[in-house]
Protein backbone atom coordinates (compact mmCIF):
# COMPACT_ATOMS: atom_id res chain seq x y z
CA UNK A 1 102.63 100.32 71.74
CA UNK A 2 104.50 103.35 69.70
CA UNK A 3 103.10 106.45 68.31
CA UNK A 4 100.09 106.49 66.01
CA UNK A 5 99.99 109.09 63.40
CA UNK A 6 97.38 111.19 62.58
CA UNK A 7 95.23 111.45 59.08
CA UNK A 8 93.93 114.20 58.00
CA UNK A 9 90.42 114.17 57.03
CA UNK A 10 90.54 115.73 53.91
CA UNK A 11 93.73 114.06 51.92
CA UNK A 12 93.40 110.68 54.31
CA UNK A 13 97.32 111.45 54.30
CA UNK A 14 99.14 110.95 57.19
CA UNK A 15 100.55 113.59 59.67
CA UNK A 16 102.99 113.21 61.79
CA UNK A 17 104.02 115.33 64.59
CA UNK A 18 107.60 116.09 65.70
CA UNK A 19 108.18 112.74 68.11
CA UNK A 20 107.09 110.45 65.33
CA UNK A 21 109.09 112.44 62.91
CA UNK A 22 112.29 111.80 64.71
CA UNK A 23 111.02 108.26 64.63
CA UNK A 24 110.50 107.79 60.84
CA UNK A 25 114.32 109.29 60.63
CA UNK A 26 115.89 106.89 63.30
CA UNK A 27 114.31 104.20 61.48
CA UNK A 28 115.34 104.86 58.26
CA UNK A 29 118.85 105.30 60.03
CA UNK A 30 118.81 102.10 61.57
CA UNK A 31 118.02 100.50 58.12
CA UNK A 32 120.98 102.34 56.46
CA UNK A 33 123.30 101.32 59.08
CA UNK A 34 122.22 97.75 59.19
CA UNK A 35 122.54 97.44 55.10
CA UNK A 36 126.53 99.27 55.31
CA UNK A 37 126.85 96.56 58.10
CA UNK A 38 126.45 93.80 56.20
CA UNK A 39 128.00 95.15 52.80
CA UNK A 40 131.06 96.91 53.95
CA UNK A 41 133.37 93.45 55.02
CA UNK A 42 132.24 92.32 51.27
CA UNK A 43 133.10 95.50 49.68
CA UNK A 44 136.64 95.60 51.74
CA UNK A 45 137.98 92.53 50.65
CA UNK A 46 137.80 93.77 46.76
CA UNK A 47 140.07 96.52 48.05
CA UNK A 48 143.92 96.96 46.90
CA UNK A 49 144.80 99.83 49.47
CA UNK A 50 145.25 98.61 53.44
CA UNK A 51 144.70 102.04 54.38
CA UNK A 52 141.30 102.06 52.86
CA UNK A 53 140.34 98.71 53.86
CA UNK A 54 141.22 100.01 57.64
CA UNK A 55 138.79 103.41 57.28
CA UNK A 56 136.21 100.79 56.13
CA UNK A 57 136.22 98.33 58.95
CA UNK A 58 136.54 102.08 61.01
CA UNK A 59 133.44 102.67 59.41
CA UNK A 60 132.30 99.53 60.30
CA UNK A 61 132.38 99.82 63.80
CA UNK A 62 131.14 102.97 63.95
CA UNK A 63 127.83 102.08 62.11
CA UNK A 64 127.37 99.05 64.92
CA UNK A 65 127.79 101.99 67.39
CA UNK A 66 125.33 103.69 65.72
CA UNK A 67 122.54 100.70 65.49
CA UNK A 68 122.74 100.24 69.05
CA UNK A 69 122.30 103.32 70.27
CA UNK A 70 119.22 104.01 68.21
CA UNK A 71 118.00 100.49 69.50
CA UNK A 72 118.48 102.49 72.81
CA UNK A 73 116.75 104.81 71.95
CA UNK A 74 113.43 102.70 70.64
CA UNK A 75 114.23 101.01 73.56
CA UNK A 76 113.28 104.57 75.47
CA UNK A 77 109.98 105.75 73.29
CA UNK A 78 108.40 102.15 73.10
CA UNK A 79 109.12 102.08 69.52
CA UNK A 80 110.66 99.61 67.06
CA UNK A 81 113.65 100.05 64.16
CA UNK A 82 110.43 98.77 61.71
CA UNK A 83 111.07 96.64 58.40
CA UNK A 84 110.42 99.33 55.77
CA UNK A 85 114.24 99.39 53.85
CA UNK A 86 115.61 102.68 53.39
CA UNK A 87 115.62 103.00 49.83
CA UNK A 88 117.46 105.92 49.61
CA UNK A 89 120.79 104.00 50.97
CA UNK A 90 119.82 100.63 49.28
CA UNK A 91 120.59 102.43 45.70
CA UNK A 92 124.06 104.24 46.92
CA UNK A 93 125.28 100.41 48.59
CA UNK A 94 124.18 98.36 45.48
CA UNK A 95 125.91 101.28 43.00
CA UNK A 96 129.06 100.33 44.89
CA UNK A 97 128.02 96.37 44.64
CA UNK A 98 127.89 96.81 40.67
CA UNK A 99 131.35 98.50 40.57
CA UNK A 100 133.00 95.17 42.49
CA UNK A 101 131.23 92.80 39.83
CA UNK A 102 132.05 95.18 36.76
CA UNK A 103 135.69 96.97 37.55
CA UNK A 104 138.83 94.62 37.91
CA UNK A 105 140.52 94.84 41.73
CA UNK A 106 143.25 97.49 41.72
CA UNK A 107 143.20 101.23 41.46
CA UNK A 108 140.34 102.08 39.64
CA UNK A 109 137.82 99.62 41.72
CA UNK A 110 139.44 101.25 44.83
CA UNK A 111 138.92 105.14 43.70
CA UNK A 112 135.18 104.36 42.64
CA UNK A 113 134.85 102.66 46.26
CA UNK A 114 135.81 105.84 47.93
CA UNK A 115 133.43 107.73 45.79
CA UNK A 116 130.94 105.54 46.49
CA UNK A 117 131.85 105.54 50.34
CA UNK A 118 131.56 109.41 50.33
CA UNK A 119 128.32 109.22 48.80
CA UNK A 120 127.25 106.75 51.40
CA UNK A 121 128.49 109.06 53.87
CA UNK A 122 126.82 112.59 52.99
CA UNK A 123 123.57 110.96 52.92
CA UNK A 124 124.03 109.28 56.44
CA UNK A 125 125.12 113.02 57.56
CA UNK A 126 122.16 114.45 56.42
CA UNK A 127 120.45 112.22 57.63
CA UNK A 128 121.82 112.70 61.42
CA UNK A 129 121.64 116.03 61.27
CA UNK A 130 118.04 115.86 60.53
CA UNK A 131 117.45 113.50 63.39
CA UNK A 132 119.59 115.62 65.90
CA UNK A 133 117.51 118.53 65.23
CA UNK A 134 114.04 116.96 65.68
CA UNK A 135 115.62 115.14 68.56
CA UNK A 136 116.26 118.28 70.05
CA UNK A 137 113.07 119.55 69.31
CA UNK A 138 111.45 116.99 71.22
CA UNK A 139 114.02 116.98 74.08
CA UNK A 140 115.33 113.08 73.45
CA UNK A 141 118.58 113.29 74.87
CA UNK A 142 119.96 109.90 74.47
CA UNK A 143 119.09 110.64 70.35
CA UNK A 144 120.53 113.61 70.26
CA UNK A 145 123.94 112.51 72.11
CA UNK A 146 124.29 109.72 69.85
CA UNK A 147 123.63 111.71 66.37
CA UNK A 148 126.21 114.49 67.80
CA UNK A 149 128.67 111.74 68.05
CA UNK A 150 127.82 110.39 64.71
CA UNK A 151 128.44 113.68 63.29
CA UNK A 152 131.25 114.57 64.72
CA UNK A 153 132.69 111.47 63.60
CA UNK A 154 131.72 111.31 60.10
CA UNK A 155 133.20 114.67 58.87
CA UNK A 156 136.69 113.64 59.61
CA UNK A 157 135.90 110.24 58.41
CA UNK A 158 134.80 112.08 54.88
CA UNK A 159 138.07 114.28 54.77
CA UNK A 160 140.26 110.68 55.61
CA UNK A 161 138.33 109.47 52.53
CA UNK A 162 139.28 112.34 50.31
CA UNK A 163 143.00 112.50 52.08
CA UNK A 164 143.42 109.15 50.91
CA UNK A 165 142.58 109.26 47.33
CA UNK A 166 144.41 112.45 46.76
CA UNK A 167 147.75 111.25 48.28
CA UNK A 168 147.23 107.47 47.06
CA UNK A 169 144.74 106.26 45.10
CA UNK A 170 144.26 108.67 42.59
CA UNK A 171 148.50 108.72 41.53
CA UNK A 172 148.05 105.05 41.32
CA UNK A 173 145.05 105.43 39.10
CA UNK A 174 147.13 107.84 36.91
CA UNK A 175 150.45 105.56 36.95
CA UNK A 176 148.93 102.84 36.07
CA UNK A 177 147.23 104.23 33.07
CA UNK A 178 150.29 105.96 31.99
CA UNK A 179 152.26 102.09 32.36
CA UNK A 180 149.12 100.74 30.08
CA UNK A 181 149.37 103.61 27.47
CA UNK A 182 153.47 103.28 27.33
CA UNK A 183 153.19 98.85 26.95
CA UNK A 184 150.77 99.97 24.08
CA UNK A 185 153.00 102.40 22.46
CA UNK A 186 155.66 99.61 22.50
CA UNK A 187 153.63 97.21 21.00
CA UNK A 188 153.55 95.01 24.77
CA UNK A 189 150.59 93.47 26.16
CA UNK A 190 150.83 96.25 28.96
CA UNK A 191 149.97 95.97 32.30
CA UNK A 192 147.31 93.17 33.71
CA UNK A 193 144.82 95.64 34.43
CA UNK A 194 141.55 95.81 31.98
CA UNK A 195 141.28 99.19 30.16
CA UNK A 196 137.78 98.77 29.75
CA UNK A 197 137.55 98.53 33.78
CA UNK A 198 139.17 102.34 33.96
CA UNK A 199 136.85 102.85 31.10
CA UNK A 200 134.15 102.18 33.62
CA UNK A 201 135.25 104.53 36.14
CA UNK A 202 134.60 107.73 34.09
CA UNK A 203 130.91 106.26 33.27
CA UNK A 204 130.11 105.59 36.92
């Protein structure tokens, strides 16, 4: 069942042709989908902003999309999504994890969550457009339809992102510290955010 990959005699180190390329990259795919799947409804309700806890459960979706149609697509080449974790997208989604235990809910938690979102996100492009093209290469249709639609989905997905923090999140970042700065002028206790969280923003 599946490919087998080659060794070569003189390194004993594995390699692997185009087909079991596109395999490796699905896999690691379907891992990094399956982790965002199961972080993303955590990660949302630490959110202030509606608007970006609606791209995230967008995102959501999307990413289920995604794991089924690769399934599909193991289904097709008599190939499994594997166990290995994609470590690559383990590190981005627990860098965002650490930001909900260490930043207070509000502005600054939800600016560092689009950051880390668009992080997320270039990687997974990357990583599609890697897979379309051996997919292509190899003439797996159903692969490359469903890494086309993953593309063109998460560009404008990235821009929303970016949209967002321009015309909300980042003013609200910048009023509130202005609110904190004036209670501490007048001698108040300021607002009830934690200037050490905002303190953590420009560290992250």
């Amino acid at each position: 069942m599946g490919t087998k990959r080659k060794s070569s005699g003189r390194s004993g180190k594995e390699s692997p042709d185009a087909t079991e390329l596109l395999v490796l990259e699905l896999q690691g795919i379907h891992s990094a989908e399956s982790q965002l799947s199961r972080v993303l409804p955590r990660l949302a309700k630490a959110l202030e902003s509606e608007e970006l806890g609606t791209l995230m459960d967008e995102r959501l979706a999307e990413g289920e999309r995604i794991i089924k149609e690769i399934e599909a697509v193991f289904e097709e080449m008599d190939e499994s999504p594997g166990r290995k974790q994609n470590v690559a997208a383990e590190g981005l989604i627990n860098d965002a994890r650490e930001h909900v235990q260490e930043i207070e809910a509000g502005p600054a938690l939800d600016a560092v969550l689009i950051g880390a979102m668009q992080k997320t996100e270039h990687y997974c492009i990357a990583a599609w457009g890697t897979a379309r093209a051996l997919a292509q290469a190899v003439g797996q249709k159903t692969a490359t339809r469903a890494m086309e639609r993953a593309l063109k989905e998460g560009g404008p997905f990235d821009e929303r992102l970016t949209k967002l923090a321009e015309k909300e999140i980042t003013p609200a970042l910048l009023a509130a510290r202005s609110d904190d700065d004036e209670a501490g002028t007048n001698g108040g206790k300021g607002s009830s955010r934690k200037r050490g969280s905002q303190g953590q923003v420009s560290a992250s």
